[in-house]
N, C-alpha and C. Protein backbone atom coordinates (compact mmCIF):
# COMPACT_ATOMS: atom_id res chain seq x y z
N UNK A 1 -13.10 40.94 3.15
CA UNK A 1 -14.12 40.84 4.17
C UNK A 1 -15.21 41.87 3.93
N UNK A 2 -16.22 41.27 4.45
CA UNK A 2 -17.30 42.12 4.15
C UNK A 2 -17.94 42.43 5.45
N UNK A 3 -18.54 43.89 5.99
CA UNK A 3 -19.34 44.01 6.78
C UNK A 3 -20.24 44.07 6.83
N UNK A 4 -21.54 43.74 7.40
CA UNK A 4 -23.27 44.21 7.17
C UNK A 4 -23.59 44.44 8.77
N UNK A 5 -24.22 45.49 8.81
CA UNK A 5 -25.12 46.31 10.20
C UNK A 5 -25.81 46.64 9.65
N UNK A 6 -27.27 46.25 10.14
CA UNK A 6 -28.62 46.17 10.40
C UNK A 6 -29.02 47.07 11.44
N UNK A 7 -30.49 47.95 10.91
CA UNK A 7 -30.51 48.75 11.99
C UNK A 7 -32.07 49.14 11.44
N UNK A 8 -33.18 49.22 12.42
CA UNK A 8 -34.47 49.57 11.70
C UNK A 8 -35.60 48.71 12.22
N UNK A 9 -34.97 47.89 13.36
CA UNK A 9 -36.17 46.60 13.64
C UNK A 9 -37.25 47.47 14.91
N UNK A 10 -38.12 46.91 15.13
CA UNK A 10 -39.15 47.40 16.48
C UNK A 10 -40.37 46.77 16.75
N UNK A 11 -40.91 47.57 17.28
CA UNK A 11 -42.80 47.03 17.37
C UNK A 11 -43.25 47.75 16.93
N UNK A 12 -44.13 46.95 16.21
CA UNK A 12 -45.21 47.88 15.13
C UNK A 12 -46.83 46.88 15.49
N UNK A 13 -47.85 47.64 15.58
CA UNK A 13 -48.76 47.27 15.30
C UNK A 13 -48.89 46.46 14.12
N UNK A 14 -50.08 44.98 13.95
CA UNK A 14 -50.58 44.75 12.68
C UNK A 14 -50.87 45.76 11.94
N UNK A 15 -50.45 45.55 10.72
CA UNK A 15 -50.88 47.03 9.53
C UNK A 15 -50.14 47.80 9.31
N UNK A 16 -49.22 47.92 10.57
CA UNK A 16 -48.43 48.74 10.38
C UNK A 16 -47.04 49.13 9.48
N UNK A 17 -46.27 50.13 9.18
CA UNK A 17 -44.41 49.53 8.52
C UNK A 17 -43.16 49.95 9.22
N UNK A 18 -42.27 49.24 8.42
CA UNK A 18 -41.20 49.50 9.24
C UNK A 18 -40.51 49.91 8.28
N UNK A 19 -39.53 50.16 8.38
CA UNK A 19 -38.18 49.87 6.98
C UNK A 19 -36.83 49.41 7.55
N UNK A 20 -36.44 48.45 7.36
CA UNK A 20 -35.14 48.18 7.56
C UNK A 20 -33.63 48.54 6.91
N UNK A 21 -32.93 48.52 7.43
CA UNK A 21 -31.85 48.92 6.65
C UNK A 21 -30.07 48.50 6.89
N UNK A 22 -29.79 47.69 5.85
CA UNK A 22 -28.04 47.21 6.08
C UNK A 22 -27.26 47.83 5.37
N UNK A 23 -25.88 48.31 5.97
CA UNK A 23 -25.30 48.92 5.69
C UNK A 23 -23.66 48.21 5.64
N UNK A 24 -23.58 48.17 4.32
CA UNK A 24 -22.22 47.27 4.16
C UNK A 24 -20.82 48.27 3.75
N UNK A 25 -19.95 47.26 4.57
CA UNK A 25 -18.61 48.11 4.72
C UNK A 25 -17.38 46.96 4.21
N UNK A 26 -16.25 47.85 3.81
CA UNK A 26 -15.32 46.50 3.68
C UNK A 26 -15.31 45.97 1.83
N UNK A 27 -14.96 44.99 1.53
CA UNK A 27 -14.42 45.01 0.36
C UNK A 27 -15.78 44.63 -0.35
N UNK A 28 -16.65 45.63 -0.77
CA UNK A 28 -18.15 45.77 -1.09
C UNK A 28 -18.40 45.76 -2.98
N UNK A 29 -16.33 45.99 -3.27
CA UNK A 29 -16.86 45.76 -5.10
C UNK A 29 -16.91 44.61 -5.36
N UNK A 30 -16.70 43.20 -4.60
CA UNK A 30 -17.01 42.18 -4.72
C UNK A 30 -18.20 40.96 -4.33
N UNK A 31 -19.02 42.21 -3.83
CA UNK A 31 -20.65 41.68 -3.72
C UNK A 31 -21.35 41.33 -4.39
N UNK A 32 -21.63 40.19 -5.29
CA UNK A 32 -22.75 39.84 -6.17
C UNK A 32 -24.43 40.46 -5.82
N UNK A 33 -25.03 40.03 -4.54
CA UNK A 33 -26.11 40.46 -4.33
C UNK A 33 -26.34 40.56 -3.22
N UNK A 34 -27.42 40.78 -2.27
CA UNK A 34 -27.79 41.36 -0.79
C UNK A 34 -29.25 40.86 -0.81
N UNK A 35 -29.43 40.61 0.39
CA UNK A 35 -30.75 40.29 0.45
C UNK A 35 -31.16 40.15 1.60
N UNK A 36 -32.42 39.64 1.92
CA UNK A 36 -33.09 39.89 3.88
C UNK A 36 -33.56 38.19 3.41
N UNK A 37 -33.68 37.87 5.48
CA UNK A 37 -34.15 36.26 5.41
C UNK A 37 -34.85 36.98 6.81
N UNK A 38 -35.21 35.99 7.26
CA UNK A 38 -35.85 36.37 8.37
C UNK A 38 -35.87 34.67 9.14
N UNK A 39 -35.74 34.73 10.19
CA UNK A 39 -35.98 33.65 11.34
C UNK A 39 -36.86 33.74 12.21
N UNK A 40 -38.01 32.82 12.37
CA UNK A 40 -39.14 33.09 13.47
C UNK A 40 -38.25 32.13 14.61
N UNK A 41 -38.99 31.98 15.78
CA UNK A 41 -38.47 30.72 16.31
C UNK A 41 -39.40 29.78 16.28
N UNK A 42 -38.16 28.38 16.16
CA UNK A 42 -38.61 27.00 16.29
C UNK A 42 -39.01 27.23 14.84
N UNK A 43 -37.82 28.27 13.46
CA UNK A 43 -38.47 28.05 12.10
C UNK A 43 -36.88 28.10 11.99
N UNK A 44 -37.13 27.81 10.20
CA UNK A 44 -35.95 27.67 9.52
C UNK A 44 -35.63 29.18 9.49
N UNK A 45 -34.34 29.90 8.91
CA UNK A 45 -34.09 31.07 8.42
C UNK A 45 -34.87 30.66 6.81
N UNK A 46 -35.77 31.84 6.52
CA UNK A 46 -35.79 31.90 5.29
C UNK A 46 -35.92 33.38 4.44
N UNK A 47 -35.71 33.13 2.83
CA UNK A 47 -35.19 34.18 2.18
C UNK A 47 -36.72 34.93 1.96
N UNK A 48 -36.59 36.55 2.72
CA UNK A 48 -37.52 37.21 1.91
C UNK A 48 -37.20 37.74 0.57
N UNK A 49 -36.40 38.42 0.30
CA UNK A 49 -36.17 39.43 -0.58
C UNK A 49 -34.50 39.32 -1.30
N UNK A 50 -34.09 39.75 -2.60
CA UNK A 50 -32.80 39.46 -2.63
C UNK A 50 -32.85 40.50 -3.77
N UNK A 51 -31.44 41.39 -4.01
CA UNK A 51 -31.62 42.08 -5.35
C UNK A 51 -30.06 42.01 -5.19
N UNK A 52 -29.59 41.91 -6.59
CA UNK A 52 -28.30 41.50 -7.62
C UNK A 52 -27.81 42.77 -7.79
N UNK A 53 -26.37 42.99 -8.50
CA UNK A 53 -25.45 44.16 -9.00
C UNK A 53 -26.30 44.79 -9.81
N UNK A 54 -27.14 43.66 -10.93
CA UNK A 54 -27.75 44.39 -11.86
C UNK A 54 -29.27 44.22 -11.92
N UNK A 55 -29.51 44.23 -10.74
CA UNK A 55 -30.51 44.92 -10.44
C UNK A 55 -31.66 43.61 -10.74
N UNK A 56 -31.76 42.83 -10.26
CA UNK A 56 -33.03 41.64 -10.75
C UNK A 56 -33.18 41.51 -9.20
N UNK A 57 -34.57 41.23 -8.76
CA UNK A 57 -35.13 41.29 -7.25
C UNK A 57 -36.20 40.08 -7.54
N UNK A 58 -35.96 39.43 -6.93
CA UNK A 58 -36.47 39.00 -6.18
C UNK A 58 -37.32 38.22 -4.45
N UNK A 59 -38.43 37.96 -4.90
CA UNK A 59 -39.10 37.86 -3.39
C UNK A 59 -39.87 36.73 -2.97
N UNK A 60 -40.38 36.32 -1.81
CA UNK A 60 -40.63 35.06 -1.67
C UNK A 60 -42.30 35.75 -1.40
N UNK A 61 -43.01 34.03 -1.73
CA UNK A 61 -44.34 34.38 -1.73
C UNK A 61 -44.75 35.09 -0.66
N UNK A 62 -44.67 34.96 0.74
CA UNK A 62 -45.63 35.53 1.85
C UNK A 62 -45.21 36.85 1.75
N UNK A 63 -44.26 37.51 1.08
CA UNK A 63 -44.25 38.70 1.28
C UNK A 63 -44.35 39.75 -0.23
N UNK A 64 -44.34 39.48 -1.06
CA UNK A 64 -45.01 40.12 -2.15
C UNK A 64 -45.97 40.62 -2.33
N UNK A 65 -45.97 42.27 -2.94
CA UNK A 65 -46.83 42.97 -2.83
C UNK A 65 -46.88 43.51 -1.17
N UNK A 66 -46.15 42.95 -0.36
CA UNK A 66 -45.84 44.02 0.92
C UNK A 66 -44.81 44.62 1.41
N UNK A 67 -43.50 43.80 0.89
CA UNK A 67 -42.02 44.24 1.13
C UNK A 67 -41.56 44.47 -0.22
N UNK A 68 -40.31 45.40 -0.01
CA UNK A 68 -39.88 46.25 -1.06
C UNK A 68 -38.31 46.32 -1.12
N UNK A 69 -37.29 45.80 -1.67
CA UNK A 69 -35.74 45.67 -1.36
C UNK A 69 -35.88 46.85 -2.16
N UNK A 70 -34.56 47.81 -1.93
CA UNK A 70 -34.40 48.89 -2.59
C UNK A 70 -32.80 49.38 -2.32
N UNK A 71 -32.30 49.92 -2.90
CA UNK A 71 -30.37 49.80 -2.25
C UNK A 71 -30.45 51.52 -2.60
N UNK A 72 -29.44 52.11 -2.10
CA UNK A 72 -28.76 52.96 -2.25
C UNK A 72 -27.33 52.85 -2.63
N UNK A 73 -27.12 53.06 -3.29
CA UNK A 73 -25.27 52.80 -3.60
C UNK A 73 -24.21 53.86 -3.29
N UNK A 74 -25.22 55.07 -3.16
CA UNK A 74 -24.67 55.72 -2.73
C UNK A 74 -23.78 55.96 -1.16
N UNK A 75 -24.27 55.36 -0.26
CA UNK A 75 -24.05 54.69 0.86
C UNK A 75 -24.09 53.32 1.01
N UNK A 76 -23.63 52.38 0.03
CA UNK A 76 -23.66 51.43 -0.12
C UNK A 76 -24.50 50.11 1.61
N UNK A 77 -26.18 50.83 0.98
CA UNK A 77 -26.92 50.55 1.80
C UNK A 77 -27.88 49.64 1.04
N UNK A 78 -28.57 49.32 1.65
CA UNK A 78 -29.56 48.12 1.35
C UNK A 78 -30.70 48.29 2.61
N UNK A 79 -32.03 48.40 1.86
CA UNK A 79 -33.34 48.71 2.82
C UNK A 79 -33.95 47.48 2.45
N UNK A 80 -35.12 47.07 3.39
CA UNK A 80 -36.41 46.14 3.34
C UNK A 80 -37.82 47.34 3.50
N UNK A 81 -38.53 47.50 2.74
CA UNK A 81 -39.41 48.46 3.46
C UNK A 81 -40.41 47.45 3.20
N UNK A 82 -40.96 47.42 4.37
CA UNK A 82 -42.20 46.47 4.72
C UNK A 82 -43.65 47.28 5.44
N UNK A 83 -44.78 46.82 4.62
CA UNK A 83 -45.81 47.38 4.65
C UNK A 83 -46.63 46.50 5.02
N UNK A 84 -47.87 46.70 5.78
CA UNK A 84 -49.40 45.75 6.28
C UNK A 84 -48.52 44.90 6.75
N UNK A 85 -47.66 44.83 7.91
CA UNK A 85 -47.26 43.80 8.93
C UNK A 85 -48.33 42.96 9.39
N UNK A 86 -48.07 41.78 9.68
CA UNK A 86 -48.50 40.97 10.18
C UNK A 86 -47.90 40.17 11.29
N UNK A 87 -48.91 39.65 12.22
CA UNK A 87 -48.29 38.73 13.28
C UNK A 87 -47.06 37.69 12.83
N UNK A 88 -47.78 37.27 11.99
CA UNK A 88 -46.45 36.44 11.50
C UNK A 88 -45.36 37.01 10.86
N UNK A 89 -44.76 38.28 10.80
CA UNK A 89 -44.03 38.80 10.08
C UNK A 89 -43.04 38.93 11.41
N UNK A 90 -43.51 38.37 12.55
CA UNK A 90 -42.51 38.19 13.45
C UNK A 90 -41.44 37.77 13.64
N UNK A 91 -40.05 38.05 13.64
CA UNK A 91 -39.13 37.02 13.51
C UNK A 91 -37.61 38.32 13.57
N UNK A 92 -36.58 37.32 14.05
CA UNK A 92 -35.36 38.16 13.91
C UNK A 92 -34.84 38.10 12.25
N UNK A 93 -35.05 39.50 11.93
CA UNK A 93 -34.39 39.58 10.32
C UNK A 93 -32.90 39.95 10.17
N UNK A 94 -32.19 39.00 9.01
CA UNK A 94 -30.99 39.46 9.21
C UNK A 94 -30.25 40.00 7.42
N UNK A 95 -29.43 40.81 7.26
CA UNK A 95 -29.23 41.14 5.84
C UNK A 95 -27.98 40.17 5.57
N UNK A 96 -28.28 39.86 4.52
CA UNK A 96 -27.16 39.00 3.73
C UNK A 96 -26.29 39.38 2.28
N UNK A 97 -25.42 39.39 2.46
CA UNK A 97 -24.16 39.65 1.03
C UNK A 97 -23.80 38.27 0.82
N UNK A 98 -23.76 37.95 -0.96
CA UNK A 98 -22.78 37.32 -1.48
C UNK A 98 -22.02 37.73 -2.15
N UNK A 99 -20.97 36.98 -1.81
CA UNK A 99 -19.30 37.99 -1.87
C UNK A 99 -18.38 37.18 -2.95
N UNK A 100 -17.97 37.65 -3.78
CA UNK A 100 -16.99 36.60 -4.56
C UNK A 100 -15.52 36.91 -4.24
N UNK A 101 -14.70 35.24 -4.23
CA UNK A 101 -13.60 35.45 -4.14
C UNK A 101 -12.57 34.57 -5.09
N UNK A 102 -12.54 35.13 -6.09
CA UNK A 102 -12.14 34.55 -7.24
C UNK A 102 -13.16 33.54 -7.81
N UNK A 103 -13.11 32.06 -7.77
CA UNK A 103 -13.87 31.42 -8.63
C UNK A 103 -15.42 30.95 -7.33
N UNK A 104 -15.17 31.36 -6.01
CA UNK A 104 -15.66 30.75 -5.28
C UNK A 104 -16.85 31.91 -4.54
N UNK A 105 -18.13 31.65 -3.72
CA UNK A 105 -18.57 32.51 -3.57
C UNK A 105 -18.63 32.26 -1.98
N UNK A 106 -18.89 33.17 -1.20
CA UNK A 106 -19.07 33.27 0.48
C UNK A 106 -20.61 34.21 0.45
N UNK A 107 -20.75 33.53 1.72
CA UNK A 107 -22.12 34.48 2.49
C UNK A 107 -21.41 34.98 4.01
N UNK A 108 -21.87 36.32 3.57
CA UNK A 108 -21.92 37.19 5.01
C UNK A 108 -23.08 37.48 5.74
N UNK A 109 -23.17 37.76 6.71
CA UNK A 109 -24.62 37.33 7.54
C UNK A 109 -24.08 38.96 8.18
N UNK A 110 -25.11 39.70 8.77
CA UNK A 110 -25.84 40.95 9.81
C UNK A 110 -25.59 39.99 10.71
N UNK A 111 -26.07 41.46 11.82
CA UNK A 111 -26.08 40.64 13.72
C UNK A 111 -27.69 40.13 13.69
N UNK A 112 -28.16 40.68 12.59
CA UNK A 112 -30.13 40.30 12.88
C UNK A 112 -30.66 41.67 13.81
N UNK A 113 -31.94 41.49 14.01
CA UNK A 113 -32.55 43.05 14.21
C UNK A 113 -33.83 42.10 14.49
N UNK A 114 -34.06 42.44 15.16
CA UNK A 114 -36.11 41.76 16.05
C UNK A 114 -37.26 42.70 15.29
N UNK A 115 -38.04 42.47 14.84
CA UNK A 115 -39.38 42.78 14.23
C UNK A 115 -40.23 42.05 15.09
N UNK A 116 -40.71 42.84 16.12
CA UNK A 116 -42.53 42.16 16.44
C UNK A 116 -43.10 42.95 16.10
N UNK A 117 -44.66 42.21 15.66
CA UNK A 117 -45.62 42.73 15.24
C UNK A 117 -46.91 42.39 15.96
N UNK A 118 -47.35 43.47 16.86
CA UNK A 118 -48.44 42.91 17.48
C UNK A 118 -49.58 42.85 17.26
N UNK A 119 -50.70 41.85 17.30
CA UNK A 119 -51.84 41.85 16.89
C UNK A 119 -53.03 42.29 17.80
């Protein structure tokens, strides 16, 4: 089992940043990769950001060049640092692990964390 807590969401002015941050607990040497999605409402969940064991990141268009995945391993943590917010950057964000269990893989989901951004 894997744990993820999220912690870092608020109100921020347009322009403004935040940094987010998940913090995974639990059987964590079997994590392939981690990553942030975000949910507006009345939207799909979708993937901002994702970075691997060995290190390959990727990010989805609306947020490139403003968000930043970055891990610590040392605290086997995982940040979003997000810069020039926008209204639409509104949405409950949640951190995600994929976890292997033998030949098969699982997703673990955060409780999610609220980001408004006011304009």
């Amino acid at each position: 089992q894997v744990q993820l807590v999220e912690s870092g969401g608020g109100l921020v002015q347009a322009g403004g940043s935040l940094r987010l941050s998940c913090a995974a607990s639990g059987t964590i040497f079997s994590i392939n990769a981690m990553g942030w999605y975000r949910q507006a409402p009345g939207k799909q969940r979708e993937l901002l950001a994702r970075i691997t064991n060995d290190d390959n990141i990727n990010y989805a268009d609306p947020v490139k060049g403003r968000f930043t995945i970055f891990r610590d391993n040392a605290k086997n943590t995982v940040h979003l640092q997000m810069n020039s917010l926008k209204a639409e950057d509104t949405a409950v964000y949640y951190c995600n692990a994929r976890v292997s269990r033998g030949a098969l893989e699982y997703a673990y989901w955060g409780q999610g964390t609220q980001v408004t951004v006011s304009s």
